[in-house]
C-alpha atoms as a PDB file:
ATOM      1  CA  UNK A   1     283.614  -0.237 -84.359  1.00  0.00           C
ATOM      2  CA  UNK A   2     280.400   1.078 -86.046  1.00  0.00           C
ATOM      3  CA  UNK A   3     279.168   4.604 -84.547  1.00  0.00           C
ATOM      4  CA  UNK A   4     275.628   4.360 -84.986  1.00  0.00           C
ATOM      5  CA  UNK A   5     273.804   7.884 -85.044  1.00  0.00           C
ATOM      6  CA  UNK A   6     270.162   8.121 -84.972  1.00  0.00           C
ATOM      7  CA  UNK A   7     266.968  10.691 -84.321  1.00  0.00           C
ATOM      8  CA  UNK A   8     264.827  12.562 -86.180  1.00  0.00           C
ATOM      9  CA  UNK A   9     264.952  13.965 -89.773  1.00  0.00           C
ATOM     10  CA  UNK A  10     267.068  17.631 -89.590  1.00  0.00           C
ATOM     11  CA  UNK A  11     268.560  16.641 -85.995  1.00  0.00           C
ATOM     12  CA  UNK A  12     272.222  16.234 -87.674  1.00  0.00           C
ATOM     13  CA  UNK A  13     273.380  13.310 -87.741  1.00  0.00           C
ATOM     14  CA  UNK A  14     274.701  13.217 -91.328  1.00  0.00           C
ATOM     15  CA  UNK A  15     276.565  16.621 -90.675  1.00  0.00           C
ATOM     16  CA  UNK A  16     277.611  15.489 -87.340  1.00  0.00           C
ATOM     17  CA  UNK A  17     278.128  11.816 -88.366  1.00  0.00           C
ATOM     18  CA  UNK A  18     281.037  13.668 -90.954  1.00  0.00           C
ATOM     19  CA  UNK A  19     282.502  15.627 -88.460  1.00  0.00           C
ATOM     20  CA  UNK A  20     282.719  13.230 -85.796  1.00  0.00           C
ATOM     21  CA  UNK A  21     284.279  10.466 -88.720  1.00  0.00           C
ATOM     22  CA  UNK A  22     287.405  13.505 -89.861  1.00  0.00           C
ATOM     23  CA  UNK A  23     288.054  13.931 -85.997  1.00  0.00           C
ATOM     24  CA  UNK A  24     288.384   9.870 -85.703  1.00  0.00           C
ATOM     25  CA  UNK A  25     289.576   9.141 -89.010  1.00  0.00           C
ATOM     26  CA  UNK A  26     286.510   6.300 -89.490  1.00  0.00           C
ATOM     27  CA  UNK A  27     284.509   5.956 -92.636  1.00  0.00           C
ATOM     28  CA  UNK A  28     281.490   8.043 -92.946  1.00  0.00           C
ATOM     29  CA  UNK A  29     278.194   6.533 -94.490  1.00  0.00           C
ATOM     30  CA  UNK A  30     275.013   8.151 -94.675  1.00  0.00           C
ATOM     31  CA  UNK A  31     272.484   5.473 -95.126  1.00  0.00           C
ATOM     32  CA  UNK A  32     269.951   7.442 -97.077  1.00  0.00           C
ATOM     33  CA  UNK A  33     272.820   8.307 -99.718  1.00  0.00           C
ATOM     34  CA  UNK A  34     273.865   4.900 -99.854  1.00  0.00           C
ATOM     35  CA  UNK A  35     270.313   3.972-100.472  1.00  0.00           C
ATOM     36  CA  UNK A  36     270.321   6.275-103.328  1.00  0.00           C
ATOM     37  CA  UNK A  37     273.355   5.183-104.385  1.00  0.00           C
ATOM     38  CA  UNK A  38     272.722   1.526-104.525  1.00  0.00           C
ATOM     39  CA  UNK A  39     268.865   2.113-106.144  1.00  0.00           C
ATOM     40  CA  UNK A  40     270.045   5.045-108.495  1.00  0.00           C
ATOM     41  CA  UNK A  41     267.104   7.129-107.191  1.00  0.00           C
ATOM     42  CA  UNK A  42     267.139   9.633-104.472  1.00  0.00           C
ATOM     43  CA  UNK A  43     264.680   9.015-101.468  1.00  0.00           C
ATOM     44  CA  UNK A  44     262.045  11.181-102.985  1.00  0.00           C
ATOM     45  CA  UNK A  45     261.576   9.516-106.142  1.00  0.00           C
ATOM     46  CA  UNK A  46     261.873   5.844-104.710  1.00  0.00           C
ATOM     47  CA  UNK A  47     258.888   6.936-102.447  1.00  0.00           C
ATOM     48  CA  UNK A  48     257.266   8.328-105.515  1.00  0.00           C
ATOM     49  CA  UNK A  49     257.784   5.384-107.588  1.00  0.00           C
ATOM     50  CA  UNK A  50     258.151   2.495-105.434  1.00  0.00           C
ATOM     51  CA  UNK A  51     256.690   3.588-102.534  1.00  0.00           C
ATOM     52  CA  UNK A  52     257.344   3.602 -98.198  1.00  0.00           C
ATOM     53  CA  UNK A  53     257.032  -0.252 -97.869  1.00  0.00           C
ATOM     54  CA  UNK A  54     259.455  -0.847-101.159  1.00  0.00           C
ATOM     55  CA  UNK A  55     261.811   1.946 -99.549  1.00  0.00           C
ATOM     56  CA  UNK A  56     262.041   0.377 -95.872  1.00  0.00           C
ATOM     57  CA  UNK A  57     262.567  -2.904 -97.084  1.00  0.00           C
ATOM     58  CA  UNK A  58     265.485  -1.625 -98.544  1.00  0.00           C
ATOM     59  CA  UNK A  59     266.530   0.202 -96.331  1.00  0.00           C
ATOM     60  CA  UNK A  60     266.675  -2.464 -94.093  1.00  0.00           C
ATOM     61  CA  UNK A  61     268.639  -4.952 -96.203  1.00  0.00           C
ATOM     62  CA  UNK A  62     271.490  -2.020 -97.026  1.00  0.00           C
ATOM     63  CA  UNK A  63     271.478  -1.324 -93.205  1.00  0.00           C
ATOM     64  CA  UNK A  64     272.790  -5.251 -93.063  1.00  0.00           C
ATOM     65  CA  UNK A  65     275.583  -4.793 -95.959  1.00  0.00           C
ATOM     66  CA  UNK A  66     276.925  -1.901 -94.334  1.00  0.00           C
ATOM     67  CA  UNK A  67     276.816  -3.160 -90.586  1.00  0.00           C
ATOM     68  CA  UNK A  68     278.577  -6.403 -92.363  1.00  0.00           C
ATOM     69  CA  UNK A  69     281.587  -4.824 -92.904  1.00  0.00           C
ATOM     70  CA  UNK A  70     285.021  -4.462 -91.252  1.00  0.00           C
ATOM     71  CA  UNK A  71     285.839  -1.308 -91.138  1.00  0.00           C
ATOM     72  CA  UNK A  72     285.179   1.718 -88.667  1.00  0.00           C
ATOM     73  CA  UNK A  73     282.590   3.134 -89.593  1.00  0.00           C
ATOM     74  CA  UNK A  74     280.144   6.408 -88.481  1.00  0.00           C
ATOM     75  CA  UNK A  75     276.584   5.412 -89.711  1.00  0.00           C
ATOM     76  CA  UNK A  76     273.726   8.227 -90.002  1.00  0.00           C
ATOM     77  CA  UNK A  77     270.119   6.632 -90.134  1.00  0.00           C
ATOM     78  CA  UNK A  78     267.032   7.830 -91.908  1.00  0.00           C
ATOM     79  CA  UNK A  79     265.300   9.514 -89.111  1.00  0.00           C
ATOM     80  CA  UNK A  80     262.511   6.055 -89.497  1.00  0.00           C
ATOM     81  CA  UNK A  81     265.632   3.742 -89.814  1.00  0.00           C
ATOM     82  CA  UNK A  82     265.094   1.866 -86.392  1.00  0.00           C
ATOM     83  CA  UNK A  83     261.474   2.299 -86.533  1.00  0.00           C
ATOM     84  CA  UNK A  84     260.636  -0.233 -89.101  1.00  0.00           C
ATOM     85  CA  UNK A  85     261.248  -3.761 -88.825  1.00  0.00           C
ATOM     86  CA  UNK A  86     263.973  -5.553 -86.752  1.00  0.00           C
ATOM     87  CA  UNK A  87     266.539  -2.778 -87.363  1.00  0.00           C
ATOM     88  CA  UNK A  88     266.783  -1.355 -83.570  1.00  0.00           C
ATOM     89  CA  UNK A  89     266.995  -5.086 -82.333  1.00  0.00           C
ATOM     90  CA  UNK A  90     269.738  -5.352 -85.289  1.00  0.00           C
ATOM     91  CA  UNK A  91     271.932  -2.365 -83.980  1.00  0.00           C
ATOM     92  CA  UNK A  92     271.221  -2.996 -80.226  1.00  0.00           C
ATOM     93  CA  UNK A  93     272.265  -6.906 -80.099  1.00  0.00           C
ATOM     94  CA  UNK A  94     275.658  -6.141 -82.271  1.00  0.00           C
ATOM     95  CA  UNK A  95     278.766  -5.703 -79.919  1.00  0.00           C
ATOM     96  CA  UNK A  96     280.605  -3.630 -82.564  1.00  0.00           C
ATOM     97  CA  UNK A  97     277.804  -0.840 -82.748  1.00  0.00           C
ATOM     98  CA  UNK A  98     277.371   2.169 -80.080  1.00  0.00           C
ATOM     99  CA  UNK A  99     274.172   3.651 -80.876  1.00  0.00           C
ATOM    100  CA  UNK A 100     273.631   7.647 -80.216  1.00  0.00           C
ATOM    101  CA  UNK A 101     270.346   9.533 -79.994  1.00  0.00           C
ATOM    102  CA  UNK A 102     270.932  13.045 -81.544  1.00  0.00           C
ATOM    103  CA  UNK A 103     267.613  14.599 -79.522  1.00  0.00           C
ATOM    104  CA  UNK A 104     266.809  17.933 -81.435  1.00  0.00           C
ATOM    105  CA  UNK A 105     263.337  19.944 -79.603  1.00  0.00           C
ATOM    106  CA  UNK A 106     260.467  20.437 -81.722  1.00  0.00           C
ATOM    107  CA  UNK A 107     260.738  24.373 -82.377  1.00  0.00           C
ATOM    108  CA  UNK A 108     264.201  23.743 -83.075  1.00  0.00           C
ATOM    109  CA  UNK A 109     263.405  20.963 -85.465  1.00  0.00           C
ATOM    110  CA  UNK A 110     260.777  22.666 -87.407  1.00  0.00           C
ATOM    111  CA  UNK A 111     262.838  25.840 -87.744  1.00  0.00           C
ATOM    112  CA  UNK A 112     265.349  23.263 -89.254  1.00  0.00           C
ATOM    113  CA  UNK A 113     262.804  21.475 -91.567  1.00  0.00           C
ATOM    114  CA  UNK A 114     260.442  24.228 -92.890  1.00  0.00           C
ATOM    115  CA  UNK A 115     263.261  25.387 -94.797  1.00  0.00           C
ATOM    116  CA  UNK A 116     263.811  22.424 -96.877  1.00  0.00           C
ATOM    117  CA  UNK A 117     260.143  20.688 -96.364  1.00  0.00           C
ATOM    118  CA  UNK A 118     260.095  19.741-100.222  1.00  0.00           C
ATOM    119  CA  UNK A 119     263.087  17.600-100.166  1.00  0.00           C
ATOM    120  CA  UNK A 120     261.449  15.264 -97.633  1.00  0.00           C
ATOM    121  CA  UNK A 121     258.537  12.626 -98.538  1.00  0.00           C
ATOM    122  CA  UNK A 122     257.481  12.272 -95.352  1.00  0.00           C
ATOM    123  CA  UNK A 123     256.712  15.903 -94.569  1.00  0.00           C
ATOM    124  CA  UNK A 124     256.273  17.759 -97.948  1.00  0.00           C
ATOM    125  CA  UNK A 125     252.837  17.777 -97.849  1.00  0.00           C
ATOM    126  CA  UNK A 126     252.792  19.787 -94.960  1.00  0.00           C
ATOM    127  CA  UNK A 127     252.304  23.433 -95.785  1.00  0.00           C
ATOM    128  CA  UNK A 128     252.530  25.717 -92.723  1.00  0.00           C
ATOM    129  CA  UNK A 129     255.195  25.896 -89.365  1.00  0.00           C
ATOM    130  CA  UNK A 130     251.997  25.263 -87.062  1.00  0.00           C
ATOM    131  CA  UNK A 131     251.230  21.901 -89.680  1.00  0.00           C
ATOM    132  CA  UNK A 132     254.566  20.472 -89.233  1.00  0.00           C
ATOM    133  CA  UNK A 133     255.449  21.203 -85.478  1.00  0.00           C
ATOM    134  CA  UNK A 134     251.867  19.248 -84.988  1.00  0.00           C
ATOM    135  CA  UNK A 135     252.992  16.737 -87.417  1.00  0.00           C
ATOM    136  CA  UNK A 136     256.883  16.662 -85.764  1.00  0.00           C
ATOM    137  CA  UNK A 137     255.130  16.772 -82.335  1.00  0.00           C
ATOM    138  CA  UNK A 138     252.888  13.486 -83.190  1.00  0.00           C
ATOM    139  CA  UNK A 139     255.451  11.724 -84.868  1.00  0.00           C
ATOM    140  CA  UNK A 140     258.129  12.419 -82.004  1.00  0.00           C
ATOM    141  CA  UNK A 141     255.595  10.384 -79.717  1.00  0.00           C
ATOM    142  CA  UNK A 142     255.559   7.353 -82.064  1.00  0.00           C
ATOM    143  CA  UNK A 143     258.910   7.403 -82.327  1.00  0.00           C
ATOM    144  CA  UNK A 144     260.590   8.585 -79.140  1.00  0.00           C
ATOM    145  CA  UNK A 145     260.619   5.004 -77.811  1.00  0.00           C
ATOM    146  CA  UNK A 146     262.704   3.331 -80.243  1.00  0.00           C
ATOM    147  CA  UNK A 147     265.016   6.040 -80.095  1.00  0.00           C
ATOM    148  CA  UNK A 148     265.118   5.931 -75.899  1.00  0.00           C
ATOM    149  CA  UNK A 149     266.510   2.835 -76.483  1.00  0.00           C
ATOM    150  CA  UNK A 150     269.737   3.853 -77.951  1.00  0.00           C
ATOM    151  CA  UNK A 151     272.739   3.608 -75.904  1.00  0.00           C
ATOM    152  CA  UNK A 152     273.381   6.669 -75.318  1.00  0.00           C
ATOM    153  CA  UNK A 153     271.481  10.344 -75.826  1.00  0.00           C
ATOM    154  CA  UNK A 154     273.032  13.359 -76.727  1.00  0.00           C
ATOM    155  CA  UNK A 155     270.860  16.821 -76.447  1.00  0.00           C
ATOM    156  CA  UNK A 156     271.607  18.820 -79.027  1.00  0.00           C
ATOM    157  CA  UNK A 157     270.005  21.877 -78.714  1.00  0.00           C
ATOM    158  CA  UNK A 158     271.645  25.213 -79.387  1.00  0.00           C
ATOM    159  CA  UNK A 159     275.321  23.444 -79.405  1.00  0.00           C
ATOM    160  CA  UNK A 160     277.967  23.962 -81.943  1.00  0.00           C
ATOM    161  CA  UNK A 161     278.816  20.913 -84.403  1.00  0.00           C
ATOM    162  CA  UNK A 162     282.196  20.494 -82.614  1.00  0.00           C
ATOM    163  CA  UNK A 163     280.175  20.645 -79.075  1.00  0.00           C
ATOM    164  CA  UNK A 164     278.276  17.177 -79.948  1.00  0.00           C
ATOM    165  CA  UNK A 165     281.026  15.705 -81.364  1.00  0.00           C
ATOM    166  CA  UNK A 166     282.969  16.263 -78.217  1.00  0.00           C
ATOM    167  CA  UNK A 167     280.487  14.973 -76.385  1.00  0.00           C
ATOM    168  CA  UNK A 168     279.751  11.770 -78.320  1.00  0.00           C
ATOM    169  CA  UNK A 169     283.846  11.452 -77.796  1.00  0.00           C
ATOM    170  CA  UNK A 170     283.258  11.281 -74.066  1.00  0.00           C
ATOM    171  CA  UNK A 171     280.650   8.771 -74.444  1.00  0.00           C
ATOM    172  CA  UNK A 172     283.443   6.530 -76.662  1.00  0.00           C
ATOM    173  CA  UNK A 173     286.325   6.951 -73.977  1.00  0.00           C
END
């Protein structure tokens, strides 16, 4: 089985995605480190050099190696991940995957984000709170309906790391 999770930049799904693969004892991948991995670049400098289009081509193709494989696996997306392409049709027509929405709120998210703005392309340009909750807030509309689509949504606001795990648990029973 492949634990999908997906949702927006800073909504935890590579922190949760490790915690949830200890308590089951499944492989943990981050596809935005394997990405780096694989291009010997992190995701800043193959947007820098390469740019979005080279970077989401990728990003699809290394999405395909990894949901190839036979092991048990929890996969974290890039928070654009099943935006781009054919990857939500990908991870919703494959019998193996159950997709999760990790749904963070705005404030929440930008309190998250603001902290480490520079370390993400998408937003570092941004240069105030009031810029990137508009900028979250806009891009959450765009992006909301892919991530609707997943199979199942957890809220995550104000809950402890071991709180969504438990709860994406009760969605695998």
């Amino acid at each position: 089985m492949v634990v999908v999770l997906m949702g927006y930049m800073g909504s935890g799904k590579s922190t949760i995605g490790k915690g949830l693969a200890t308590v089951l004892s499944y492989k943990s991948l981050d596809l935005d480190s394997y990405i780096s991995e694989k291009e010997l670049a992190s995701i800043p400098e193959i947007f820098k050099q390469k740019g979005e289009i080279y970077f989401r081509k990728k990003e699809t193709f290394y999405l395909n190696e990894i949901l190839s494989s036979e092991d048990n696996i929890i996969l974290s997306l890039g928070g654009g991940t099943p935006c781009y392409g054919k990857n939500l049709s990908v991870l919703l027509n494959n019998d193996k995957i159950k997709l999760f929405y990790l749904k963070l709120s705005i404030p929440l998210l930008t309190k998250r984000l603001f902290s480490e703005i520079e370390k993400r392309p998408v937003i570092s340009h941004l240069k105030t709170e009031d810029e990137l909750t508009e900028f979250i807030g806009k891009h959450l509309f765009e992006r909301t309906q892919y991530y609707n689509e997943a199979h199942y949504t957890i809220n995550t606001d104000h809950k402890m790391q071991q709180d969504v795990i438990e709860d994406i648990l009760m969605c695998l029973i």
